[in-house]
Protein backbone atom coordinates (compact mmCIF):
# COMPACT_ATOMS: atom_id res chain seq x y z
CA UNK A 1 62.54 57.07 -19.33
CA UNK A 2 60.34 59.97 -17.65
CA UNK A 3 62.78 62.61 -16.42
CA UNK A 4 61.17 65.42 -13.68
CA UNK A 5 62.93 68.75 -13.49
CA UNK A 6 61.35 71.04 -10.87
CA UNK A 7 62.14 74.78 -10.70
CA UNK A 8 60.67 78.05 -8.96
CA UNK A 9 61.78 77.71 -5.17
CA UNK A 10 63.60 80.17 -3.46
CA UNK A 11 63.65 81.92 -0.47
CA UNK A 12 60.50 84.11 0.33
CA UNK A 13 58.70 85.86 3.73
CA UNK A 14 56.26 84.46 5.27
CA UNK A 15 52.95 85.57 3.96
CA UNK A 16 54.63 85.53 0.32
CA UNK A 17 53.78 83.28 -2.35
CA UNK A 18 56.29 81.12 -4.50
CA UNK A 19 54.88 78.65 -7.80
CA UNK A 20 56.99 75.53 -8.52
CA UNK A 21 56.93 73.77 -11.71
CA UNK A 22 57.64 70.46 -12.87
CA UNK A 23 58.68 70.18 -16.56
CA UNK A 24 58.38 66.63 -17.88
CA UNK A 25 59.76 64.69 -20.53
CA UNK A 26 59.68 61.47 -22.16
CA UNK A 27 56.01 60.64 -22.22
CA UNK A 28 53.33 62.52 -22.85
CA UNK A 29 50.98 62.10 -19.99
CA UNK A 30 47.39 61.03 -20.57
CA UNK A 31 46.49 58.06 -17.92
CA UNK A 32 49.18 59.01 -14.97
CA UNK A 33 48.93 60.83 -11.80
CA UNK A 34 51.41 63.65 -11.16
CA UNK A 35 52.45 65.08 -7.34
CA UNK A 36 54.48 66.86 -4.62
CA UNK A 37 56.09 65.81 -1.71
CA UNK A 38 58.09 67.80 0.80
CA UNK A 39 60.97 67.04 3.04
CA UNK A 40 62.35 69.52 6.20
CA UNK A 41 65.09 68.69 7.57
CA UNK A 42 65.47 65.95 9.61
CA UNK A 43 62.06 64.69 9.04
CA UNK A 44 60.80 62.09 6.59
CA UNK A 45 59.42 62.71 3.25
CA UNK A 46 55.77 63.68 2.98
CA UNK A 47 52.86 64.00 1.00
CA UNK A 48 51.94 67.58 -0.04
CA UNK A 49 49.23 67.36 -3.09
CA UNK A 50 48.53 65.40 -6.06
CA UNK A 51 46.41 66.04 -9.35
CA UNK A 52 45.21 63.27 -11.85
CA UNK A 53 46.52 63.86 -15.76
CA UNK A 54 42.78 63.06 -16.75
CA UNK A 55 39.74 64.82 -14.89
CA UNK A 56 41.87 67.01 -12.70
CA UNK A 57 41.33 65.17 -9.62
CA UNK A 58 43.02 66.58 -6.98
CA UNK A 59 43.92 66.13 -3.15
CA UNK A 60 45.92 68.23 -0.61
CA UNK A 61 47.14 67.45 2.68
CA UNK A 62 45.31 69.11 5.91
CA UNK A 63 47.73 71.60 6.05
CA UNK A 64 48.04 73.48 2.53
CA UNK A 65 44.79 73.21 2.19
CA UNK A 66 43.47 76.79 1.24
CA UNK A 67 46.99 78.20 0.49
CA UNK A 68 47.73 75.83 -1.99
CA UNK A 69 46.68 75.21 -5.64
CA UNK A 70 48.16 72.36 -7.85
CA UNK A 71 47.61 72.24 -11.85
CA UNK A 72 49.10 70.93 -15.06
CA UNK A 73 49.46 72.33 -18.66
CA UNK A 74 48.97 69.22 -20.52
CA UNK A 75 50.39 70.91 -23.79
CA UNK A 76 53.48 71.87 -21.82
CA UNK A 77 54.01 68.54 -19.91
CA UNK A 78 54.35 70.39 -16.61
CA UNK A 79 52.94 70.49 -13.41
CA UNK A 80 52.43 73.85 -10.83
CA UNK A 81 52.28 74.21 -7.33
CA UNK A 82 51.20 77.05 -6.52
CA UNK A 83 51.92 78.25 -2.84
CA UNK A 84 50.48 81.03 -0.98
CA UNK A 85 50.54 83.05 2.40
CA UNK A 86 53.27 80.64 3.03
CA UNK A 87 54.44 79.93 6.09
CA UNK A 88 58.28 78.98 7.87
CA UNK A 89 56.46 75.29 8.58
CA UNK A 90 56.56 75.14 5.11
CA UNK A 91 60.12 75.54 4.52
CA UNK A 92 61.67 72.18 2.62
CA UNK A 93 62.84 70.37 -0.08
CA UNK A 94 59.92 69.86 -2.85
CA UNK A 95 60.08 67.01 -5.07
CA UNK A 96 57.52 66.38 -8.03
CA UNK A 97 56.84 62.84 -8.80
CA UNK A 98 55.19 61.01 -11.14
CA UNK A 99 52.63 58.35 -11.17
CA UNK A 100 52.60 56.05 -14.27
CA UNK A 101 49.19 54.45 -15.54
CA UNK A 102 47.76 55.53 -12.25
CA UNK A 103 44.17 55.73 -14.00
CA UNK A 104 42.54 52.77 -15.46
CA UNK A 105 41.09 52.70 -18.63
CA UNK A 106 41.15 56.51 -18.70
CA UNK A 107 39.38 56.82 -15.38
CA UNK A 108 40.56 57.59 -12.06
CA UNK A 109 39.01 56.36 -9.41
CA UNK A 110 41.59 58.35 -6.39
CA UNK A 111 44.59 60.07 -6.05
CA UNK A 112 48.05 59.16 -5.46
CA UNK A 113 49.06 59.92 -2.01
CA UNK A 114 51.62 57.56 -0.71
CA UNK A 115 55.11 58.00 -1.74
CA UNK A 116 55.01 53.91 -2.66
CA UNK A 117 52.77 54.87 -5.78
CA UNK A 118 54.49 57.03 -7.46
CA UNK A 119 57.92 55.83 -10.08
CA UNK A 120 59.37 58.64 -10.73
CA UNK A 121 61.28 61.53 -9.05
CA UNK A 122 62.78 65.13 -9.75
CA UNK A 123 65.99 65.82 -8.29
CA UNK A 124 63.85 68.53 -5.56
CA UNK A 125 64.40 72.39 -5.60
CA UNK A 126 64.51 74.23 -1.99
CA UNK A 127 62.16 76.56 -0.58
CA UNK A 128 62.63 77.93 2.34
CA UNK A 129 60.04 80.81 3.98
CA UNK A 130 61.54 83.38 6.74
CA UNK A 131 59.52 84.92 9.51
């Protein structure tokens, strides 16, 4: 059983920079696609960015793009988000979620974007940017 703990959110100004982690356990990642999602109040659950446990692939949606950076310490288990010059638009709960043999035969052809892909969930942590 793959458990997700996320960590690192808080409240910040906008402009300011936060970095959430992901610590996994119970499988030691190799062929499996690992991502965030987002959800603001009152709005559904979307797709923020998502990076492939082999290669490094990654993908980001329009509106992180440039502030954003998403990475993973294989030796750790864990994945980063890394957010920058954040702004109150990005203010929500972020979930980490896991992919499992996303990849085939060790190669991966795309990156996990819908929330349908992905089989596992952390429990979220909050972030929330002020202006």
């Amino acid at each position: 059983q793959v458990q997700l703990v996320e960590s690192g959110g808080g409240l910040v100004q906008a402009g300011g920079s936060l970095r959430l982690s992901c610590a996994a356990s119970g499988r030691t990642f190799s062929s499996d696609a690992m991502g965030w999602f987002r959800q603001a109040p009152g709005k559904e659950r979307e797709f923020v960015a998502a990076i492939t446990w082999i290669g490094g692939n990654t993908y980001f949606v329009d509106s992180v793009k440039g502030r954003f950076t998403i990475s993973r310490d294989n030796a750790k288990n864990t994945l980063y988000l890394q957010m920058n010059s954040l702004k109150p638009e990005d203010t929500a709960v972020y979930y980490c979620a896991a992919a499992i043999d996303y990849c085939s035969d060790y190669v991966c052809y795309d990156v996990p974007r819908g929330s349908y892909e992905y089989d596992y969930w952390g429990q979220g942590t909050q972030v929330t940017v002020s202006s």
